[in-house]
Structure formats: C-alpha cells, structure tokens
Protein backbone atom coordinates (compact mmCIF):
# COMPACT_ATOMS: atom_id res chain seq x y z
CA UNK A 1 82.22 -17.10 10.15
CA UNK A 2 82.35 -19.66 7.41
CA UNK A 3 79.49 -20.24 5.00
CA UNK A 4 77.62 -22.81 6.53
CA UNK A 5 77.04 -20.97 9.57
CA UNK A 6 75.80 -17.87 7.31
CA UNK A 7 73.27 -19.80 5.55
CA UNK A 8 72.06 -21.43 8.51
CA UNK A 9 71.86 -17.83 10.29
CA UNK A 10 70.02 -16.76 7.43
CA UNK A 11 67.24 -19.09 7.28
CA UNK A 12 66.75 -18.69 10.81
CA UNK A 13 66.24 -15.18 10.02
CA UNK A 14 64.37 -15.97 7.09
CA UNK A 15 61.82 -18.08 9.37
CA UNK A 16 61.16 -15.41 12.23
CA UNK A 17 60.26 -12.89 9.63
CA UNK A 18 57.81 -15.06 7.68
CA UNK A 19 55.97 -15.83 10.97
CA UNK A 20 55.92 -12.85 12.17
CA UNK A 21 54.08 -11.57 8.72
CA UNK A 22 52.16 -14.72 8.84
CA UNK A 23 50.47 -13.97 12.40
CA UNK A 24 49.95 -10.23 11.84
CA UNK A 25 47.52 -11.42 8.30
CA UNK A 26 43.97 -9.85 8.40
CA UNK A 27 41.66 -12.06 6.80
CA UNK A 28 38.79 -10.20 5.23
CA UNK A 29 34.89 -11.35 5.76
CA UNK A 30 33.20 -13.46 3.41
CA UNK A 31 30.73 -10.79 1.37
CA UNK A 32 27.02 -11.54 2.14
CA UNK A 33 25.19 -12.55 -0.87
CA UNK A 34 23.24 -10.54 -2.89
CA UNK A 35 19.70 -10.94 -3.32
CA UNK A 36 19.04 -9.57 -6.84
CA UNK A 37 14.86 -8.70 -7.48
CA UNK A 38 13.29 -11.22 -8.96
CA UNK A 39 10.55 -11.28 -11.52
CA UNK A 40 6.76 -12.60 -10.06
CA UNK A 41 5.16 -14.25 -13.02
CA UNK A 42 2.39 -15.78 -10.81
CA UNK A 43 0.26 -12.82 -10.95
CA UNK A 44 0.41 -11.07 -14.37
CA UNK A 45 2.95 -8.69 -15.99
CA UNK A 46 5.05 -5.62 -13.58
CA UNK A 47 5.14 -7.77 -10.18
CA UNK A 48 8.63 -8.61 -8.49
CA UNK A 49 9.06 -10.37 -5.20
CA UNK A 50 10.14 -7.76 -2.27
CA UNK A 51 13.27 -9.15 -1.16
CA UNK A 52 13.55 -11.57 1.61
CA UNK A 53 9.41 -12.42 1.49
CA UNK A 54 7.06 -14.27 -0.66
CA UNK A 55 4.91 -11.55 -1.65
CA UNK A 56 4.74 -10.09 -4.62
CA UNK A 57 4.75 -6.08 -5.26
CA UNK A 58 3.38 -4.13 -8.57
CA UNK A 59 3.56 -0.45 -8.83
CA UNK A 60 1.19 1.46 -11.48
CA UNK A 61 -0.82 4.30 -12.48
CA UNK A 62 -1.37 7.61 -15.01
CA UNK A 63 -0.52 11.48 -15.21
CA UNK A 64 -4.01 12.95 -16.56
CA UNK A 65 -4.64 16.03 -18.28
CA UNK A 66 -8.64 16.79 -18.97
CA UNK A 67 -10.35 19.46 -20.26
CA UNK A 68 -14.08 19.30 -19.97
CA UNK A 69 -16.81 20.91 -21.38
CA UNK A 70 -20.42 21.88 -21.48
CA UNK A 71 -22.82 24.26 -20.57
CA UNK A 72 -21.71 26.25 -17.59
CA UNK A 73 -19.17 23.40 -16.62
CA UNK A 74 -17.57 25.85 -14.15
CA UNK A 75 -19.14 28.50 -13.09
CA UNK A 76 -20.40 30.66 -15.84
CA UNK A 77 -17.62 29.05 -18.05
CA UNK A 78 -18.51 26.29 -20.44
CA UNK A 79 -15.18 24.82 -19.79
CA UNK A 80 -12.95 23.58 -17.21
CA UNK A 81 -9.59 21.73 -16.69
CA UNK A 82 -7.97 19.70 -14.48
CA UNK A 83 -5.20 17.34 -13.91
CA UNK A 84 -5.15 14.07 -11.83
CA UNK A 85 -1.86 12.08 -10.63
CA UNK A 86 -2.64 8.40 -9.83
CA UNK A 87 -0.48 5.93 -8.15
CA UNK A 88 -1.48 1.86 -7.33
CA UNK A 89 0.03 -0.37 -4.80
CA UNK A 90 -0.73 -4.54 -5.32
CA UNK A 91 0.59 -6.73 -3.21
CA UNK A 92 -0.28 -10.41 -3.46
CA UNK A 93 1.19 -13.65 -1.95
CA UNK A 94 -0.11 -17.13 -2.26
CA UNK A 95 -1.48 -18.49 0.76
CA UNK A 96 -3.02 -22.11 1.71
CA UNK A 97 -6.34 -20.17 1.66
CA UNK A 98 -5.73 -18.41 -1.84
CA UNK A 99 -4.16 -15.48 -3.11
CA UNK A 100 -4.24 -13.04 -0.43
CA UNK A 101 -4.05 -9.46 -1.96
CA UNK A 102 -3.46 -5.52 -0.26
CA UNK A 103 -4.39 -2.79 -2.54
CA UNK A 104 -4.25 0.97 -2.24
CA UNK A 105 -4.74 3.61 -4.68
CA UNK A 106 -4.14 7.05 -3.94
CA UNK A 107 -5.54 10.11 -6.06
CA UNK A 108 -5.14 13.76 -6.27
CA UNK A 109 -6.46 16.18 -8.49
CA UNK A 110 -5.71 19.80 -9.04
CA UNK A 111 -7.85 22.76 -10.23
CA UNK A 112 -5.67 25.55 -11.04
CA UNK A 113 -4.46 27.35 -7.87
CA UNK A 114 -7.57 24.77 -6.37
CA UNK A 115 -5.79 21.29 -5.17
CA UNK A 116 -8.27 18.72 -3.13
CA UNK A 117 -5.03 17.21 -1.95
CA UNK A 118 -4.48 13.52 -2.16
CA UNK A 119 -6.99 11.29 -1.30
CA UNK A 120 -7.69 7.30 -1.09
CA UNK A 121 -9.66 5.96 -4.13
CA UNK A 122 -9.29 2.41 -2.99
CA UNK A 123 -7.60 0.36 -0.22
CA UNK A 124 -9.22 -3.08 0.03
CA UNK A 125 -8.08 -6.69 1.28
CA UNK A 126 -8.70 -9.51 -0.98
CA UNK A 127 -8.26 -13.48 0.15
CA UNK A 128 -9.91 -16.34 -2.58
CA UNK A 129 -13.55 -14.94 -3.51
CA UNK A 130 -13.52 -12.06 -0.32
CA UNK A 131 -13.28 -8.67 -1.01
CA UNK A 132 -13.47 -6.07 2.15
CA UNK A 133 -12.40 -2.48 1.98
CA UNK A 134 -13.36 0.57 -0.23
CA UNK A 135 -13.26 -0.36 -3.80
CA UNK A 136 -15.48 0.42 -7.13
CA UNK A 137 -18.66 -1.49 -7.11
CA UNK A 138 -20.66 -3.48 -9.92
CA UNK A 139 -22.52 -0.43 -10.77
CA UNK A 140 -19.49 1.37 -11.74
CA UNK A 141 -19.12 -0.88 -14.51
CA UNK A 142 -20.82 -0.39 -17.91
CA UNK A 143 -20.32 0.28 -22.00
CA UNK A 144 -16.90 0.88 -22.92
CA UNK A 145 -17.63 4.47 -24.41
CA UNK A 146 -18.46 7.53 -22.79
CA UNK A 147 -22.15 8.07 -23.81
CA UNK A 148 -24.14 5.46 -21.28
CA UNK A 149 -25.26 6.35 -18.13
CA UNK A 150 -25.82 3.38 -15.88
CA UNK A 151 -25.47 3.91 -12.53
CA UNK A 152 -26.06 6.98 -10.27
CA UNK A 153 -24.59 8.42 -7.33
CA UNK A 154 -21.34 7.47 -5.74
CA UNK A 155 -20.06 3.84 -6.97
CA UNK A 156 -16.57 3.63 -4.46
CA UNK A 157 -18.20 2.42 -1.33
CA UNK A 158 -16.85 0.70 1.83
CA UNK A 159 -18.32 -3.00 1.35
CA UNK A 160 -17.61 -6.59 2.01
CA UNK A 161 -18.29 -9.49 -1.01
CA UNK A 162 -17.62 -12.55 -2.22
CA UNK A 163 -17.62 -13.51 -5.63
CA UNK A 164 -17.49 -16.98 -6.93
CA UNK A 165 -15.55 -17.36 -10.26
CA UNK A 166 -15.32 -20.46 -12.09
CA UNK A 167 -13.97 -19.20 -15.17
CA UNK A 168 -16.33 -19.03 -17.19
CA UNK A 169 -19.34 -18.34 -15.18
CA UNK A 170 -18.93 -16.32 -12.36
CA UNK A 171 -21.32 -15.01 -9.09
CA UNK A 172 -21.28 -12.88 -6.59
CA UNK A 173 -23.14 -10.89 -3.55
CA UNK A 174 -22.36 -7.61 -1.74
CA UNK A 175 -23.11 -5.50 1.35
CA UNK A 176 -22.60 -2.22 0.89
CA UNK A 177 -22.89 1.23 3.02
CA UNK A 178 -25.01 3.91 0.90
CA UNK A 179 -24.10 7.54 0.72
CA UNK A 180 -27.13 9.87 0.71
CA UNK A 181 -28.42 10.58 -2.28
CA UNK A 182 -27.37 13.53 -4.26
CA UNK A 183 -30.51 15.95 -5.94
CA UNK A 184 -28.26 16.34 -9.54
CA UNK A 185 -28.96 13.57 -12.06
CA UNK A 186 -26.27 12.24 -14.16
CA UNK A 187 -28.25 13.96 -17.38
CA UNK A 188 -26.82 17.61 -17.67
CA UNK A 189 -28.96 20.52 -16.01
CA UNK A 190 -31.39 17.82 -14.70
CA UNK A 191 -32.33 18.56 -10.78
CA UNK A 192 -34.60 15.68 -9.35
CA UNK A 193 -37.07 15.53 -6.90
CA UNK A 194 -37.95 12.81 -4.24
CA UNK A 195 -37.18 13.21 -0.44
CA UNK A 196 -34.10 10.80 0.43
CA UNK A 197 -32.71 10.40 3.66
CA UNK A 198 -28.94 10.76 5.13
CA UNK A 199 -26.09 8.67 4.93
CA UNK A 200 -25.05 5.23 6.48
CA UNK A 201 -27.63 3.88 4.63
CA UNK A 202 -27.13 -0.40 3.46
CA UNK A 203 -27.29 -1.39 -0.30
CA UNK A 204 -27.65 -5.58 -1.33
CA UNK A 205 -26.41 -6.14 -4.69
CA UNK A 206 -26.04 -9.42 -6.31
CA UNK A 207 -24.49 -10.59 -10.23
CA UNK A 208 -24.56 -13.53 -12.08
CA UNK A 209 -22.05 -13.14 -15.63
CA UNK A 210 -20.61 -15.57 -18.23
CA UNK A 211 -18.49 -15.21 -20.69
CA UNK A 212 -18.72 -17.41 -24.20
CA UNK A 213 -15.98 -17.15 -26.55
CA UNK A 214 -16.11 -13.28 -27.63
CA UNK A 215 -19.59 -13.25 -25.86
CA UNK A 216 -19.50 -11.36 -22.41
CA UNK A 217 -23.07 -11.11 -20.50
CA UNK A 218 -24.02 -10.14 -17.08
CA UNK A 219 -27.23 -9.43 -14.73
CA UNK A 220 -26.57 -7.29 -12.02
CA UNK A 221 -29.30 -6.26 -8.90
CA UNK A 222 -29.01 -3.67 -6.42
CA UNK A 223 -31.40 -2.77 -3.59
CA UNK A 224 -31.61 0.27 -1.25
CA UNK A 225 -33.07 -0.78 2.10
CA UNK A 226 -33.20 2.94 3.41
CA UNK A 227 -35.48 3.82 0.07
CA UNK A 228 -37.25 0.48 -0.04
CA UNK A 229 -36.50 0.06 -4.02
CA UNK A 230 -34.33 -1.22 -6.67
CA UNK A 231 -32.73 -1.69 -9.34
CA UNK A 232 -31.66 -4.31 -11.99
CA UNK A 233 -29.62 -4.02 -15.30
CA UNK A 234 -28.21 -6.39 -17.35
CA UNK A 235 -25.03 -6.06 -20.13
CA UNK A 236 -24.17 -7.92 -22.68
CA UNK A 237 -20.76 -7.33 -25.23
CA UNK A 238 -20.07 -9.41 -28.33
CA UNK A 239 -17.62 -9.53 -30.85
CA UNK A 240 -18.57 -8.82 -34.16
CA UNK A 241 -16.69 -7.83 -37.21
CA UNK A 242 -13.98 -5.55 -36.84
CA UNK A 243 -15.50 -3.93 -33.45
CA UNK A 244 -17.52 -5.53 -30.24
CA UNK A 245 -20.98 -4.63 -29.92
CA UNK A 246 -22.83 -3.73 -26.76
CA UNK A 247 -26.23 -3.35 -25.17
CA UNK A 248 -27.45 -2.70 -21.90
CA UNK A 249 -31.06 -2.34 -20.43
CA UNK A 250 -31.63 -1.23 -16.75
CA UNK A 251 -34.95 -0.93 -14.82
CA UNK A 252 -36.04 0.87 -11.32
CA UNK A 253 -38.94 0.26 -9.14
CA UNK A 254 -38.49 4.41 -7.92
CA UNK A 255 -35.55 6.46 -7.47
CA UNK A 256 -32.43 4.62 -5.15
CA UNK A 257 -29.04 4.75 -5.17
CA UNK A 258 -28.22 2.69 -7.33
CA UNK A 259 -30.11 4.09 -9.93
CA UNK A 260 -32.24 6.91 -10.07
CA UNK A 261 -31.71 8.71 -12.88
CA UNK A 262 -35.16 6.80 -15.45
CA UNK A 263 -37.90 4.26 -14.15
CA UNK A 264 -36.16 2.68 -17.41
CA UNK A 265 -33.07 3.29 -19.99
CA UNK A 266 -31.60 1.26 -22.96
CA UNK A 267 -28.43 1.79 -24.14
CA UNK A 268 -26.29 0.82 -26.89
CA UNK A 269 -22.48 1.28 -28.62
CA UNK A 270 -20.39 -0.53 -31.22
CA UNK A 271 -16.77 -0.05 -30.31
CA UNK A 272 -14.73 -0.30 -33.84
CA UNK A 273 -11.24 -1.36 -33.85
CA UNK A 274 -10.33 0.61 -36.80
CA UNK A 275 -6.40 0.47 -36.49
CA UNK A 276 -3.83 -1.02 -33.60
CA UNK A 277 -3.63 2.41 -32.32
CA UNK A 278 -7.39 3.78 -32.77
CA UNK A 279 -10.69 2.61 -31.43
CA UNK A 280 -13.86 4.93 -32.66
CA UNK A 281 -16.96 3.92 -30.36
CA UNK A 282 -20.61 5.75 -31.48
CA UNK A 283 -23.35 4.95 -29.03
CA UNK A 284 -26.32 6.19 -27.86
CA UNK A 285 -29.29 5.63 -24.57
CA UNK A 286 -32.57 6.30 -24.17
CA UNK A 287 -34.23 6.99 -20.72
CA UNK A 288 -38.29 6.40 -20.13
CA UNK A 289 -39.86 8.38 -16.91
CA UNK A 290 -37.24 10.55 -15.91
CA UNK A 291 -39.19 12.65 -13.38
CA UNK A 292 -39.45 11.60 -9.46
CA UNK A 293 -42.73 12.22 -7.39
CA UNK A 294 -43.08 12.78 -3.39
CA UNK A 295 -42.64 8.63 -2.81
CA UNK A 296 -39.63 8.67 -4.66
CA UNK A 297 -41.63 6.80 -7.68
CA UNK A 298 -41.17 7.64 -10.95
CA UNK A 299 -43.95 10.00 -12.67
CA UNK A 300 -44.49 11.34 -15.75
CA UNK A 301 -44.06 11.20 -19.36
CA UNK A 302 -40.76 12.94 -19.91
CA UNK A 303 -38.49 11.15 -21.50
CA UNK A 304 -34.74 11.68 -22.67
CA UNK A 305 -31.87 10.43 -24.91
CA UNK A 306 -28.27 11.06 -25.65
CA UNK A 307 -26.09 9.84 -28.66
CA UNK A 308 -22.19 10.41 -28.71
CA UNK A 309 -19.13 9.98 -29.88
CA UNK A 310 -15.96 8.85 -28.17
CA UNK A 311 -12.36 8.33 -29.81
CA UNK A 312 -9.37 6.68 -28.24
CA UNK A 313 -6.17 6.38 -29.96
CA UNK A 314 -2.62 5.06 -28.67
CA UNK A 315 -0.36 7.57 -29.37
CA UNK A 316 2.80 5.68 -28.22
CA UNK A 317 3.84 3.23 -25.56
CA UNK A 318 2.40 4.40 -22.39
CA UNK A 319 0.73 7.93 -23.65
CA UNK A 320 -3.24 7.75 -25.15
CA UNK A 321 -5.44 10.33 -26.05
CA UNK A 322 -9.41 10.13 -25.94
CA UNK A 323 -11.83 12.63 -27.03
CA UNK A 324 -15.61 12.11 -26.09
CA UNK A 325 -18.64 14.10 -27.46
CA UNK A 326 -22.39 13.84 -26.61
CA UNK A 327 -25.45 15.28 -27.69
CA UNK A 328 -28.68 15.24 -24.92
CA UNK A 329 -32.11 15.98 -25.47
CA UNK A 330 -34.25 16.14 -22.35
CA UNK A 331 -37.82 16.98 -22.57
CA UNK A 332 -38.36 20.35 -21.16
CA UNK A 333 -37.46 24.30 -22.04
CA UNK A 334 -33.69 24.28 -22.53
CA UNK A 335 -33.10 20.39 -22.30
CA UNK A 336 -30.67 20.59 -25.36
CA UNK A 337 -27.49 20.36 -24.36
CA UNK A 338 -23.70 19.43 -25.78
CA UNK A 339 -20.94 17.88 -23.44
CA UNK A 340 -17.34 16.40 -23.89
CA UNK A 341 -14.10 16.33 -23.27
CA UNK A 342 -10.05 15.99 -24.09
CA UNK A 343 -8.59 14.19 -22.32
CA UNK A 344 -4.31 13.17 -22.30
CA UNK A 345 -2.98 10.26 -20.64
CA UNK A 346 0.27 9.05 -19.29
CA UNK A 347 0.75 5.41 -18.24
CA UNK A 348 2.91 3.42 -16.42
C-alpha cells in the first residue's frame, strides 16, 4: 500500500465516522420563556399582575393582640383578651366598564382555649360606582379616636350601592338588609327598651361628602323601613395646626338600626400629630334622650357623656401600638363607668 492510497483510505474513514456522529446528535428544546411577576402600579402600592392575565392581585392584613377592659368585661372579670389574624384578597383589572374589583377578607379570632373559627368579614364585587356583596357600611365610619359612638348595631351588611365620585365631591345611595336589633346599647351597662322586630329587615341610606383642601365633610342618612324611623349625622375633619380637628352631630326620629343609642349626640376630637411615630387624640360626646319608650321613641330626660383618651404610636415598620381610655357618665345609680384597651398590631 503506498501513501496515497492510505490517505485516501483514511479520509474515507474519517467521513463515515463524522456522519455517523452527525446523525445520532440530539438537539435539545428551546427553554420556554419565563414570565417574571410584574409590578401593578395602576392601582396603588403591593399589587402584581398574576401571571398570564391582566388582573392585578394584592395580599394584606394584621396579627392583633388586645386586651380589653372594663367593668365585668368577661364574666365577673374586668378584663379580657383576645387575638385576631386577618388576611385581604384584592383583585382588580381594568375593564371597558371600569375597574372591576373581587375582594375577600377573612377573620378569626381566638379567646383562650375559645376559637370562633374563621369567618368572612367581607367579600364584595366592585365594577365603576357598584358595590354588591357584604362589606362595612357608611355608618361604620366616624372620628378617628376611640371615644365617639356613632352608629349602633351591626355595620357589615349584605347590600348593593352605587356611589358617584367626582373627586372632589362625591354621592352615593344604598340598599341594605337589617339585622334585628340588639337590646345592649353601645354605652357600657346600658340595656334599652323598645319592642323591635326580627331580621331580614331593609335599611335606605344615602351620603353626600366633599373634600376641600385639608377640609373633609360629609352628611350621611339612614332609614329603617321595618321601624319606620331614622337617622341622619353629619362629619366634618379639618386640618388645623399640628393635628386635624373633628366634629360630628347625629340625630334620630326613635330608636332604628342605624342609630339608637340618643334621640341626639355631639361629638368631638382633635387628633395631634405630635411626632412621625405618635398621634395623641382627646375627644369627647355627649348624648341627649337616651331612654326608649313602648313606640320605640325616645323619652326622657337622661342624658349621658363620655370623654377619652386614645394614643397610637408606630413602633417600627409594620408593628403599632394603640392604647384607648374612656371615662362615661350615664345618668342613673351606677352609670359611672371606666373602659379601654391595649391593643398590639402587626402589619403587612
């Protein structure tokens, strides 16, 4: 064999085995992309998109530790304490008919070796100006401390309303199912009278609110048709000097759901920023006619007030602390009376 027949024999060789090797290749697959979470700025701080949609998805809520107390808060025991776990689901996606929204809330609170399990505190749909669902009324608004009282009864109610909000001026109606009445009042030790009927009653409430600079008002109306009365109270919040000021006045033509607790009732605080971290709000209510006669109207000369005390303070990112104190004076043998609480609060 000379050498041009070994280096043509070679090659040949050299060939075969390269396409051989060349058919027997395994081509790997293309890696699908990765769809990293991305931020939704649309609708405030905390929302991302869920991946693959167009809606965006915020979780929240608090770890609370309370201890409350006043006279025979528990039993025989002037003191009682309890912690709550809250967690919030919001979902929101722009539609062409508004921002459509889904919210639930779930709650659960536990009493020593006593747990109520965990229950809904809201779930409502929300599309533009619509509300449906069972959410927190009007009523359950009020003063930022912890001294007014304002409403009555239960405030979380299954309703359907539609508020208009321009911005600056908002308004807004609502049909709402009525739970029955309870016989406690709000004011400590205070049983009322009245005969009230049963439950699946239907509430009408209406507001009209503005806001002006550091100038926040509102009129708010609420009417029982089972009891055949009403109610109307109207809050207004400024800011003034280091704090921001407010007063609130409410009025009821006889005892209803909404309100029940005084034919009438002023209140007033003055919330003072006094640091980044602490907010020190005194305030104080009275209440005219607090008695109810046979026809659920108000009778009577006995009055009451309150005045209090409530403290907030930020003790870190995410973790607050807020003490409340208040002093009542009911007419009557006994009507003296302290309340309060301690309350700790994580955030997230």
């Amino acid at each position: 064999m000379n050498i041009k027949s070994l280096l043509i024999g070679s090659a040949a060789a050299l060939a075969a085995v390269s396409g051989a090797q060349a058919a027997d290749a395994i081509v790997a697959a293309e890696p699908e992309p990765l769809e990293y979470v991305r931020v939704c700025d649309a609708f405030g701080t905390g929302f991302f998109y869920i991946p693959g949609t167009e809606t965006c998805l915020k979780f929240d809520g608090y770890i609370r530790f309370q201890t409350d107390f006043g006279r025979d808060k528990s039993g025989t025991s002037d003191w009682n304490s309890f912690t709550r776990a809250q967690f919030n689901i919001d979902t929101r996606t722009d539609t062409e008919l508004g921002a459509l929204r889904g919210y639930i809330g779930l709650r659960g609170d536990a009493n020593n070796d006593s747990s109520r399990g965990v229950n809904v505190d809201q779930a409502f749909i929300e599309l533009g100006g619509l509300k449906v669902g069972y959410y927190y009324n009007w009523w359950d608004d009020g003063l930022s401390g912890e001294t007014d009282i304002l409403s009555s009864n239960k405030t979380r109610l299954n309703a359907v309303r539609y508020t208009y909000d321009a911005g600056s001026f908002y308004v807004g109606v609502a049909v709402e199912e009525l739970e029955a009445l309870r016989s406690t009042s709000n004011l400590t030790g205070l049983v009322k009278g009245g005969s009230f009927e049963g439950p699946n009653n239907v509430g009408i409430s209406g507001i009209i609110g503005a806001k002006f600079g550091g100038v926040n008002a509102n009129l708010l109306g609420g009417y029982d048709t089972d009891q055949e009365n009403g109610a109307i109270r109207a809050i207004i919040t400024a800011d003034i000097g280091p704090g921001t000021f407010g007063l609130s006045g409410v009025w009821a033509s006889g005892a209803n759901n909404y309100y029940e607790e005084s034919e009438w009732a002023v209140a007033a605080e003055y919330a003072i920023k006094a640091t980044d971290k602490l907010t020190i709000t005194p305030g104080a209510q009275y209440l005219g006619t607090i008695d109810i006669g046979a026809n659920n109207d108000f009778v009577g000369d006995r009055d009451a007030w309150r005045a209090g005390l409530t403290v907030d303070y930020k003790i870190t990112q995410g973790l607050s602390a807020k003490v409340a104190a208040n002093y009542q004076d009911v007419d009557g043998p006994n009507g003296d009376s302290w309340t309060g609480f301690v309350r700790l609060q994580r955030s997230f």
